[in-house]
PDB file of N, CA and C in Angstrom:
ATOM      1  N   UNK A   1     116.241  51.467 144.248  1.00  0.00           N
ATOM      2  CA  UNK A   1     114.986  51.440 143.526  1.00  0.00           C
ATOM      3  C   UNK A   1     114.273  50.136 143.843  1.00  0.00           C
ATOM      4  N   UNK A   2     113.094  50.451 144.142  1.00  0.00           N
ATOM      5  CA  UNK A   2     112.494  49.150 145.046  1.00  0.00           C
ATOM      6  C   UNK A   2     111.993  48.220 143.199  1.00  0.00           C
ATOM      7  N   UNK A   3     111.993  46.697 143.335  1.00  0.00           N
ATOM      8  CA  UNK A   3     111.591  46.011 142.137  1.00  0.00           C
ATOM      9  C   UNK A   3     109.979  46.015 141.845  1.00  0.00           C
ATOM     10  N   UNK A   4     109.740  45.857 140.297  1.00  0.00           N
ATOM     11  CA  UNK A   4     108.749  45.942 139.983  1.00  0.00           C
ATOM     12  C   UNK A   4     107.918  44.771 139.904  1.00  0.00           C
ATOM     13  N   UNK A   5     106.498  44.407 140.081  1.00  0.00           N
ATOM     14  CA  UNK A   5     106.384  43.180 140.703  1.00  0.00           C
ATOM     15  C   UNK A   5     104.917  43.104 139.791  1.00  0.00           C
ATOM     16  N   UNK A   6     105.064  41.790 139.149  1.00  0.00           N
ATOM     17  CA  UNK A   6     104.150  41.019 138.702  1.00  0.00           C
ATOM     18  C   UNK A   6     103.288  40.338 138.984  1.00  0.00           C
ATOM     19  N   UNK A   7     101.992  40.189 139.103  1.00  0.00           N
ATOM     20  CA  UNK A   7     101.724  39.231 139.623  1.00  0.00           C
ATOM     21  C   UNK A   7     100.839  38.903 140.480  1.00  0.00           C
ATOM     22  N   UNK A   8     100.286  37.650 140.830  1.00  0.00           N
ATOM     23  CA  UNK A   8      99.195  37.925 142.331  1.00  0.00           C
ATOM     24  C   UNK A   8      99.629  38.586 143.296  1.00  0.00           C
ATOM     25  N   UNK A   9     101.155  39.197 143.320  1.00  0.00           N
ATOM     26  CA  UNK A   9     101.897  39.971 145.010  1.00  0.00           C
ATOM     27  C   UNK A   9     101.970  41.178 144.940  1.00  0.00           C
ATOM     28  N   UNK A  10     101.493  41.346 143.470  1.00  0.00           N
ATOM     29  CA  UNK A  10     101.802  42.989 142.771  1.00  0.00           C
ATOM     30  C   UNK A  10     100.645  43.697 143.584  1.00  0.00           C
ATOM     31  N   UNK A  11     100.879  45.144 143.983  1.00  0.00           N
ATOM     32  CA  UNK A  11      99.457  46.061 144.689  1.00  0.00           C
ATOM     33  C   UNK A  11      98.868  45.827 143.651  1.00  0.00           C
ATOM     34  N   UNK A  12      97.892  46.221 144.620  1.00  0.00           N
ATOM     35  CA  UNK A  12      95.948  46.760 143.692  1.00  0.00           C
ATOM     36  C   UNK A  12      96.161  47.784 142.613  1.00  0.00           C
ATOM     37  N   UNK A  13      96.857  48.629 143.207  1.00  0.00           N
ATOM     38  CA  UNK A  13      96.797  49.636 141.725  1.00  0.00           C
ATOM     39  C   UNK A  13      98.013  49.397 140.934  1.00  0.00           C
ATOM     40  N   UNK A  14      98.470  48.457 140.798  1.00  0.00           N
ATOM     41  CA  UNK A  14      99.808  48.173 139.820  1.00  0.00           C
ATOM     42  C   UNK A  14      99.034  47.298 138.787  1.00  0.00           C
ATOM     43  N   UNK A  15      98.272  46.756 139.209  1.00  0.00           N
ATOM     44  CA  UNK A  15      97.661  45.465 138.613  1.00  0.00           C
ATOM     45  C   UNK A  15      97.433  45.796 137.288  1.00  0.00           C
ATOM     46  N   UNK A  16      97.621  45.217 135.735  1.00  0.00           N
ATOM     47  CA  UNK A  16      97.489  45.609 134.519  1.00  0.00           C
ATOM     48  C   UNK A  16      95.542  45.192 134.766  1.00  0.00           C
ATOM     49  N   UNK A  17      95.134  46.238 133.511  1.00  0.00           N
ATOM     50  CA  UNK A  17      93.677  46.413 133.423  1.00  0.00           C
ATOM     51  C   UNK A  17      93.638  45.586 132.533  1.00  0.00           C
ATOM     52  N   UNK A  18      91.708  44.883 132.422  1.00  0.00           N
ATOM     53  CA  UNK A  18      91.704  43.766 131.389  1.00  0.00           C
ATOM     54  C   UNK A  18      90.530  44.443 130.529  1.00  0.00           C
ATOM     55  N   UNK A  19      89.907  43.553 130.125  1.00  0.00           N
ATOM     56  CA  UNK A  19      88.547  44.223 129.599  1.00  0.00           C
ATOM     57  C   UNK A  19      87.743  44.185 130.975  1.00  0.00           C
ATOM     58  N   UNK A  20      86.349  44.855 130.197  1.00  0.00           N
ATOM     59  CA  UNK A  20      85.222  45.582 131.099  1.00  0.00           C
ATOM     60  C   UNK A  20      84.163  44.352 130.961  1.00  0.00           C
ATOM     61  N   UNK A  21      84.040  43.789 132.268  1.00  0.00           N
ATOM     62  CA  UNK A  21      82.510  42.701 132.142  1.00  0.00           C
ATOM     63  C   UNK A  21      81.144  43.574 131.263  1.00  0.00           C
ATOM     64  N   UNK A  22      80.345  43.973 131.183  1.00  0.00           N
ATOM     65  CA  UNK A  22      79.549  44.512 130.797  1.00  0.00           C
ATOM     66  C   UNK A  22      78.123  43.912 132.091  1.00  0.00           C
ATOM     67  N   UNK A  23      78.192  42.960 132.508  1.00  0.00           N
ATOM     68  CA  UNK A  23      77.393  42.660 133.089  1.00  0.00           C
ATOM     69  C   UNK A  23      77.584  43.469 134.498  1.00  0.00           C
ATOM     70  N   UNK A  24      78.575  43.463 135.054  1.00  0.00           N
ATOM     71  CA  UNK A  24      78.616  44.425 135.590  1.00  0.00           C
ATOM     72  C   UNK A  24      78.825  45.739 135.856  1.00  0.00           C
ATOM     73  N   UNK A  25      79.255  46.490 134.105  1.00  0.00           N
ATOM     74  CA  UNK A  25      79.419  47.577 134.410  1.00  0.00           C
ATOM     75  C   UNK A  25      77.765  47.989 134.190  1.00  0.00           C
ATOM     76  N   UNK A  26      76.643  47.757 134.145  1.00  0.00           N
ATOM     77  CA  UNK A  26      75.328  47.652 133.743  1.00  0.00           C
ATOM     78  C   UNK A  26      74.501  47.247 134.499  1.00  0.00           C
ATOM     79  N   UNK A  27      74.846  46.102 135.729  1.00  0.00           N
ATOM     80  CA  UNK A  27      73.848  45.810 136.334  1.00  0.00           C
ATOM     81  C   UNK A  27      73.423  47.018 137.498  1.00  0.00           C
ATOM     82  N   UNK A  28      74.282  48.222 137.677  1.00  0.00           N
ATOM     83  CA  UNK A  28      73.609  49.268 138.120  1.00  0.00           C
ATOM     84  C   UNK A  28      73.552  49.384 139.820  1.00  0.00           C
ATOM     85  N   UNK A  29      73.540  50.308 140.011  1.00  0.00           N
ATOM     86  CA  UNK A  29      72.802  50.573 141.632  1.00  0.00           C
ATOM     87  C   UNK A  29      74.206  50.461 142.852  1.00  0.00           C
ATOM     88  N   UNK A  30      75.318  50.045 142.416  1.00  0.00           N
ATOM     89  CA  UNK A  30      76.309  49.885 143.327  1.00  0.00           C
ATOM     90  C   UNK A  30      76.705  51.228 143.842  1.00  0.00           C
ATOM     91  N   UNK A  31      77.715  50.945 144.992  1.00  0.00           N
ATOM     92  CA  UNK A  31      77.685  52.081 145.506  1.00  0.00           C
ATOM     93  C   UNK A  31      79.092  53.137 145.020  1.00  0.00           C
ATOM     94  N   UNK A  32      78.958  53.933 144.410  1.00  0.00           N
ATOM     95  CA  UNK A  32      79.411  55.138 143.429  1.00  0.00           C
ATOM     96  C   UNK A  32      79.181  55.196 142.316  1.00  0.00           C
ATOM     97  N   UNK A  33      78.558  54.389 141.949  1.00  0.00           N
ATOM     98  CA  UNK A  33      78.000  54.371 140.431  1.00  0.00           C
ATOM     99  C   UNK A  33      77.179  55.181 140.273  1.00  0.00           C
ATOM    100  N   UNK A  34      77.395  56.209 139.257  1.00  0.00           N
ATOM    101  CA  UNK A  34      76.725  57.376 138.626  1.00  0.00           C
ATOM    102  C   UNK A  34      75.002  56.738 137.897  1.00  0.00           C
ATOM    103  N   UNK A  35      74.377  57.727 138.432  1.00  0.00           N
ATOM    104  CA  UNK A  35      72.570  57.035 137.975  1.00  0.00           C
ATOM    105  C   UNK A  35      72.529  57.144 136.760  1.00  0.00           C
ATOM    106  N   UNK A  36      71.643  56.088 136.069  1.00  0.00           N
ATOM    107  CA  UNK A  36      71.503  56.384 134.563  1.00  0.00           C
ATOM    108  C   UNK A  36      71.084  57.431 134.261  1.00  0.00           C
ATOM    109  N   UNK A  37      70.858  57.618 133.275  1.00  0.00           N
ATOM    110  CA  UNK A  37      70.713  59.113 132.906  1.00  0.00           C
ATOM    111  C   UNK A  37      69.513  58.698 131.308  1.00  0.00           C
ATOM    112  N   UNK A  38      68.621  59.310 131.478  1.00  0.00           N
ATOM    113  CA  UNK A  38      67.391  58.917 130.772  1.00  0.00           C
ATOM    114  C   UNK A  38      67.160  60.233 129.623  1.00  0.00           C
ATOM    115  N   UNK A  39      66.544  60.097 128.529  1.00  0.00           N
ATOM    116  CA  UNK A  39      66.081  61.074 127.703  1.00  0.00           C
ATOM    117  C   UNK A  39      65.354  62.494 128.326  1.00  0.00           C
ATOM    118  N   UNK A  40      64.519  62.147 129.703  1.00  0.00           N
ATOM    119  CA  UNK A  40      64.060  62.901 129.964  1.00  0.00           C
ATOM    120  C   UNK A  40      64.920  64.029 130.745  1.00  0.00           C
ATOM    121  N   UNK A  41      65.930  63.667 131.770  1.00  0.00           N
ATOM    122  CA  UNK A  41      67.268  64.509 132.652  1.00  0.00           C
ATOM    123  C   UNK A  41      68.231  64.578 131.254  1.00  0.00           C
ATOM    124  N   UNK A  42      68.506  64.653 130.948  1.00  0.00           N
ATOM    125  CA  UNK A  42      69.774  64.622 130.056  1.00  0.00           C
ATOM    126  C   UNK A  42      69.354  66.388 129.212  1.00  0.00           C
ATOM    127  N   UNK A  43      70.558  66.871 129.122  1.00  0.00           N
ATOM    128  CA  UNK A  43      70.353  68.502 128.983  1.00  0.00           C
ATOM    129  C   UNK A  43      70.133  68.224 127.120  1.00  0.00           C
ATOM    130  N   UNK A  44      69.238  69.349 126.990  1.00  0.00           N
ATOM    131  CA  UNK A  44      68.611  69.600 125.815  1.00  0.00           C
ATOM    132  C   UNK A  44      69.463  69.743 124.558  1.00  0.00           C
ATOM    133  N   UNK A  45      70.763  70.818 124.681  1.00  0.00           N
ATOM    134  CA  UNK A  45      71.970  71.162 124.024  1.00  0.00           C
ATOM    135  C   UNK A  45      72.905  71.825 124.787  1.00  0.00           C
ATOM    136  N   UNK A  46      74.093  72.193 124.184  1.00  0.00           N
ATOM    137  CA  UNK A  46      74.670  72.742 124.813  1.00  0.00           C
ATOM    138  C   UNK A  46      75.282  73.827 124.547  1.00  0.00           C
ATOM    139  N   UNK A  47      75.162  75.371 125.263  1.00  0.00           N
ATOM    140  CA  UNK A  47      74.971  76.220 125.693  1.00  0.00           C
ATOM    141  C   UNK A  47      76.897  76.136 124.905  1.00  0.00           C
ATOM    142  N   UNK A  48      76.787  77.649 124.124  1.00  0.00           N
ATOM    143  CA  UNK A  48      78.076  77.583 123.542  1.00  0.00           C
ATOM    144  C   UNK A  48      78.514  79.569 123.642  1.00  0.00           C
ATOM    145  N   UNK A  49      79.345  79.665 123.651  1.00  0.00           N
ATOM    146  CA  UNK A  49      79.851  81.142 124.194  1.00  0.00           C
ATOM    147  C   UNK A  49      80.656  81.449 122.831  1.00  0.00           C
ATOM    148  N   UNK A  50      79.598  83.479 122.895  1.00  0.00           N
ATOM    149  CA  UNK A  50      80.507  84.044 121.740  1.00  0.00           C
ATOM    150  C   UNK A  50      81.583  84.492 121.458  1.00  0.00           C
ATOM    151  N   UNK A  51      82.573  84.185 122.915  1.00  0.00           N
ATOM    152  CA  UNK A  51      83.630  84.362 123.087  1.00  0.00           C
ATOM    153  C   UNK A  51      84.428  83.582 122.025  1.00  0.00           C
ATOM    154  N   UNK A  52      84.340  82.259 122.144  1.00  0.00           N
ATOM    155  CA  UNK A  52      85.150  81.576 121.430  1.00  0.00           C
ATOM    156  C   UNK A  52      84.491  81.671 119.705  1.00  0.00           C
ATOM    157  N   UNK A  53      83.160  81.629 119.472  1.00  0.00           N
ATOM    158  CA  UNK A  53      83.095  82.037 117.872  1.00  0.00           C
ATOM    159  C   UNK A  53      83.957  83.065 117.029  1.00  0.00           C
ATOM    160  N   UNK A  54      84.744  82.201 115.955  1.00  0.00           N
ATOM    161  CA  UNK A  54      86.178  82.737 115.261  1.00  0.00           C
ATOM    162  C   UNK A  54      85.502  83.427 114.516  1.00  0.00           C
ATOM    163  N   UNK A  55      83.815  83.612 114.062  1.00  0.00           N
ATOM    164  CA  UNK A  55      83.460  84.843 112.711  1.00  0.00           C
ATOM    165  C   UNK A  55      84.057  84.146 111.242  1.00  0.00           C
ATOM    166  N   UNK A  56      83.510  84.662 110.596  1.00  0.00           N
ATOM    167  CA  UNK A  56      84.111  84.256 109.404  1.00  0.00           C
ATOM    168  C   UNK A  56      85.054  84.413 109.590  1.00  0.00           C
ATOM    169  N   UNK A  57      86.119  83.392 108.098  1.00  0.00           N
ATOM    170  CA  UNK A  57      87.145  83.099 108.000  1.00  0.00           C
ATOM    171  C   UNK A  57      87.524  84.598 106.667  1.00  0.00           C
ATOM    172  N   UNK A  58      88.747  84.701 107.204  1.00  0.00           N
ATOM    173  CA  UNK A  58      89.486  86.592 106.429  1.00  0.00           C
ATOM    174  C   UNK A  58      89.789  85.808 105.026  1.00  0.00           C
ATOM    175  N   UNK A  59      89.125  85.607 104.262  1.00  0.00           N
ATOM    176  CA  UNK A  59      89.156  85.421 102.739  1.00  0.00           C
ATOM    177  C   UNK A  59      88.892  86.456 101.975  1.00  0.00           C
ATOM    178  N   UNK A  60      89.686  87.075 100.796  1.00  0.00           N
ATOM    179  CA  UNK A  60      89.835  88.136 100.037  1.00  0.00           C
ATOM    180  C   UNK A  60      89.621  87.345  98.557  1.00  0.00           C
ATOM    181  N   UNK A  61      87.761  87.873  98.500  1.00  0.00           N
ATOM    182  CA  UNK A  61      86.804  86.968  97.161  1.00  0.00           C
ATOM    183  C   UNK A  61      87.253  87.485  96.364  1.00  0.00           C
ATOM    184  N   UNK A  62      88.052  88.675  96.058  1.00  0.00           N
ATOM    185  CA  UNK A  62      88.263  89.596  95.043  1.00  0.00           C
ATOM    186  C   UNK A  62      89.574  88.562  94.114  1.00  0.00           C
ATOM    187  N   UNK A  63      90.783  88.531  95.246  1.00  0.00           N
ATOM    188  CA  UNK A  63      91.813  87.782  94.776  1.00  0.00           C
ATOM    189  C   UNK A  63      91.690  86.450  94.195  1.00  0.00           C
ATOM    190  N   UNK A  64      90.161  85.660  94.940  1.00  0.00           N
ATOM    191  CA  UNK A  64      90.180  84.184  94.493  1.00  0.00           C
ATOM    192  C   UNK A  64      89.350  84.254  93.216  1.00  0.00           C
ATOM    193  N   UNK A  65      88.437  85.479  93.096  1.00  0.00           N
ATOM    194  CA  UNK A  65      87.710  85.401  91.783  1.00  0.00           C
ATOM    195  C   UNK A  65      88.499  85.320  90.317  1.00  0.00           C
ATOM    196  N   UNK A  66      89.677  86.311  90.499  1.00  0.00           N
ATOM    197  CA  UNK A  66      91.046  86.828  89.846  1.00  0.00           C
ATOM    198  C   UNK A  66      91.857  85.081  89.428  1.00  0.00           C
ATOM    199  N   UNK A  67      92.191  84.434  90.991  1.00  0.00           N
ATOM    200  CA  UNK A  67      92.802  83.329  90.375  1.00  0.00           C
ATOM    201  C   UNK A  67      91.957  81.759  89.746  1.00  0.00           C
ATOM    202  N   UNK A  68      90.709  82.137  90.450  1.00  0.00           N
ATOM    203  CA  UNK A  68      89.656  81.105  89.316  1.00  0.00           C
ATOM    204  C   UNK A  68      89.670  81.408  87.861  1.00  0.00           C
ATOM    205  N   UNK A  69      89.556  82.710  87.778  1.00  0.00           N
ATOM    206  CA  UNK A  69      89.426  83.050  85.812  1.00  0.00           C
ATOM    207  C   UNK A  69      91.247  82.266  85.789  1.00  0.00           C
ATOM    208  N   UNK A  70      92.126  82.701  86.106  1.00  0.00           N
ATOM    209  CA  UNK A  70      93.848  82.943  85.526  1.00  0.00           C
ATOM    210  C   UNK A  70      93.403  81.428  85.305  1.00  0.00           C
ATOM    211  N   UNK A  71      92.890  80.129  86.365  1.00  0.00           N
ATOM    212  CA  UNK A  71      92.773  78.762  86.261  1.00  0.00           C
ATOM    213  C   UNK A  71      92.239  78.423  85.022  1.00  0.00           C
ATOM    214  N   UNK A  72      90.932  79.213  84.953  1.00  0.00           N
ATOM    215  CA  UNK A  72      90.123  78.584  83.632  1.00  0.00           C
ATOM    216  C   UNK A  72      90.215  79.084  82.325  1.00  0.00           C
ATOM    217  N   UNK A  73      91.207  79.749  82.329  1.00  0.00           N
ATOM    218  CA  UNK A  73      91.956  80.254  81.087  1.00  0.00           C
ATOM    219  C   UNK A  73      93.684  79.752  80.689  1.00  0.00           C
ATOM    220  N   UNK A  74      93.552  79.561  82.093  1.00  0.00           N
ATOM    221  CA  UNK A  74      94.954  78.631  81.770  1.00  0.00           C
ATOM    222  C   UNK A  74      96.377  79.288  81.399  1.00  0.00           C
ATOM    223  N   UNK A  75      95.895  80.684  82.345  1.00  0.00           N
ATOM    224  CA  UNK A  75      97.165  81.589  82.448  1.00  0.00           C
ATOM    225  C   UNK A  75      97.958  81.467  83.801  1.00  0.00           C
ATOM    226  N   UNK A  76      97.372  80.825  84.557  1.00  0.00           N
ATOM    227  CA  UNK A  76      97.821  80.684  86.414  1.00  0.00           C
ATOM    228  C   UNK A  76      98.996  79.855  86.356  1.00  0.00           C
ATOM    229  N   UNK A  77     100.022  80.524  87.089  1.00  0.00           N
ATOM    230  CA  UNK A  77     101.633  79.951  86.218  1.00  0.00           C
ATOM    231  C   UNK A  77     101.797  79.340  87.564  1.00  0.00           C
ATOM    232  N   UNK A  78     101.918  77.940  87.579  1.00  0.00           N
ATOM    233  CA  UNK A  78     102.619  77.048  88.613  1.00  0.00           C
ATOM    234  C   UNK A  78     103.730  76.714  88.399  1.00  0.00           C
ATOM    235  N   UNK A  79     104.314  77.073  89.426  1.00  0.00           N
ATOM    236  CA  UNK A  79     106.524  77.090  89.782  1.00  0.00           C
ATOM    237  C   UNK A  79     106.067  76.316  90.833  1.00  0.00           C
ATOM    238  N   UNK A  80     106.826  74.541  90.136  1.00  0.00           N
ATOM    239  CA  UNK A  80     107.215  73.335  91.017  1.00  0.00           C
ATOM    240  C   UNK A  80     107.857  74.049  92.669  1.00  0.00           C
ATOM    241  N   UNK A  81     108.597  75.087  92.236  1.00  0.00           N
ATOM    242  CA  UNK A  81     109.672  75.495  93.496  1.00  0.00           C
ATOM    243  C   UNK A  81     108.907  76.016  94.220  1.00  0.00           C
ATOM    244  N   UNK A  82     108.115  76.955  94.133  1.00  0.00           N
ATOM    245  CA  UNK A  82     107.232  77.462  94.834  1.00  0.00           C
ATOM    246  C   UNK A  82     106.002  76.706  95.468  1.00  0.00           C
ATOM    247  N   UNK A  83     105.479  75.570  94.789  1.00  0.00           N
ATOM    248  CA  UNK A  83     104.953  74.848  95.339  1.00  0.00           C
ATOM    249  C   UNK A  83     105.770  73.740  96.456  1.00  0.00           C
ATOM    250  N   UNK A  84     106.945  73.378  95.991  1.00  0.00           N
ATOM    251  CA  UNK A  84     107.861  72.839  97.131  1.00  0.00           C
ATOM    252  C   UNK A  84     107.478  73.438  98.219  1.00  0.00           C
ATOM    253  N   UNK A  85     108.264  74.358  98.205  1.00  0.00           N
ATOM    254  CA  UNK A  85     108.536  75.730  99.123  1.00  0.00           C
ATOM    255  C   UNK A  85     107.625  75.891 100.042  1.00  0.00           C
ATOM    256  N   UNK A  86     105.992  76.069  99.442  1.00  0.00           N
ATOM    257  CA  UNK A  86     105.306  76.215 100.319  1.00  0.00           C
ATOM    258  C   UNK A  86     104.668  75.171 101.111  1.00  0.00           C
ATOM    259  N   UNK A  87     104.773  73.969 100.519  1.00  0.00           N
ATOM    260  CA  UNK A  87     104.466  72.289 101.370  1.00  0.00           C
ATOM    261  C   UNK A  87     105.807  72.179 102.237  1.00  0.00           C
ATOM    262  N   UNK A  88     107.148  72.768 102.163  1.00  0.00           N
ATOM    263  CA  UNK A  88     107.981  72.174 103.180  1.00  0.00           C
ATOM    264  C   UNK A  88     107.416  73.509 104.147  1.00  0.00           C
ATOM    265  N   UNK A  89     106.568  74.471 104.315  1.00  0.00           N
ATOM    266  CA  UNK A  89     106.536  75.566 104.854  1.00  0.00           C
ATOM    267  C   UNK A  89     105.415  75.468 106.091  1.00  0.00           C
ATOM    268  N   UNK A  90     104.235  74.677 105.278  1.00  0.00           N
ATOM    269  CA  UNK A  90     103.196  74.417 105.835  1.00  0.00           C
ATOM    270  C   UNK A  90     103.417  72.886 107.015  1.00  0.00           C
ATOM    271  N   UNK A  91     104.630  72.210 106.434  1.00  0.00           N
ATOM    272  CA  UNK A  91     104.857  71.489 107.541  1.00  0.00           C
ATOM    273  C   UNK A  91     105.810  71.666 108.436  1.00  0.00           C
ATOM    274  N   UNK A  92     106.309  72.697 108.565  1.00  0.00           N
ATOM    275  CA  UNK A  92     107.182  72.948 109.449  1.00  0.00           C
ATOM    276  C   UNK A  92     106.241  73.704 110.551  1.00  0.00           C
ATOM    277  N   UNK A  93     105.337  74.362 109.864  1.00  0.00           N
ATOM    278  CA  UNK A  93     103.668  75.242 111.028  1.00  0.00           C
ATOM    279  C   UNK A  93     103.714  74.474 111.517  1.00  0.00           C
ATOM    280  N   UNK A  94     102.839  73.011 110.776  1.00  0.00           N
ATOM    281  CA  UNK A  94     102.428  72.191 111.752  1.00  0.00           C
ATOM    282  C   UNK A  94     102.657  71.583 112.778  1.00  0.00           C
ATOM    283  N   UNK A  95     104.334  71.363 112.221  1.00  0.00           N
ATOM    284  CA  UNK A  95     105.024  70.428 113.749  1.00  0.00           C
ATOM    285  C   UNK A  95     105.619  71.450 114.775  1.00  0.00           C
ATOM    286  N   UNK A  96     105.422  72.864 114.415  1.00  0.00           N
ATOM    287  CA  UNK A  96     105.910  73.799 115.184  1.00  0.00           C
ATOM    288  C   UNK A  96     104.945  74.396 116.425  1.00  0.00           C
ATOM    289  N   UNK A  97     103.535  74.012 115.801  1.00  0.00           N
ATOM    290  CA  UNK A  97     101.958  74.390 116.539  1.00  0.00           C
ATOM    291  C   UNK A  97     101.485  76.221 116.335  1.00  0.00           C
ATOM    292  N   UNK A  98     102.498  76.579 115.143  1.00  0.00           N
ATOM    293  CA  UNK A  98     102.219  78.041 115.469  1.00  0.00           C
ATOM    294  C   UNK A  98     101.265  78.042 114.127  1.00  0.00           C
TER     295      UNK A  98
END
């Protein structure tokens, strides 16, 4: 395994990055530098596909109307266990990605 090298002897692309001058990332016109880009070229919005629009979200108003009254009457029976249950449930989704 060849050694890893620090330093003024280290290659060009090994070299750790520092900050960005600003003066020169700004003074413009060099050669590959992307042209500014002005209010007037710059695209209007952007163009979005109904492919990916999810539609409303599948909520059943009937059931939540049902457990708003049980709330404000103060019949809606909360089981600690069941609330466990379903927070160790919802994080196991999460770290699972499903």
């Amino acid at each position: 395994m060849p050694p890893i090298e620090f330093g003024p002897r280290a290659p060009q692309a090994a070299r750790a990055l520092g900050a960005v001058d600003l003066r020169k990332a700004t003074s413009g016109g060099g050669a590959g530098s992307p042209a500014p880009v002005s209010a007037d070229t710059a695209p209007a919005s952007v163009a979005r596909s109904e492919a990916l629009d999810p539609g409303q979200p599948p909520v059943d108003t009937e059931r939540v109307a049902t457990i708003r009254k049980a709330i404000e009457t103060g019949n809606y029976p909360v089981i600690p266990m069941r609330v466990a249950d379903a927070m160790i449930a919802a994080g196991y989704l999460l770290r699972s990605g499903k």
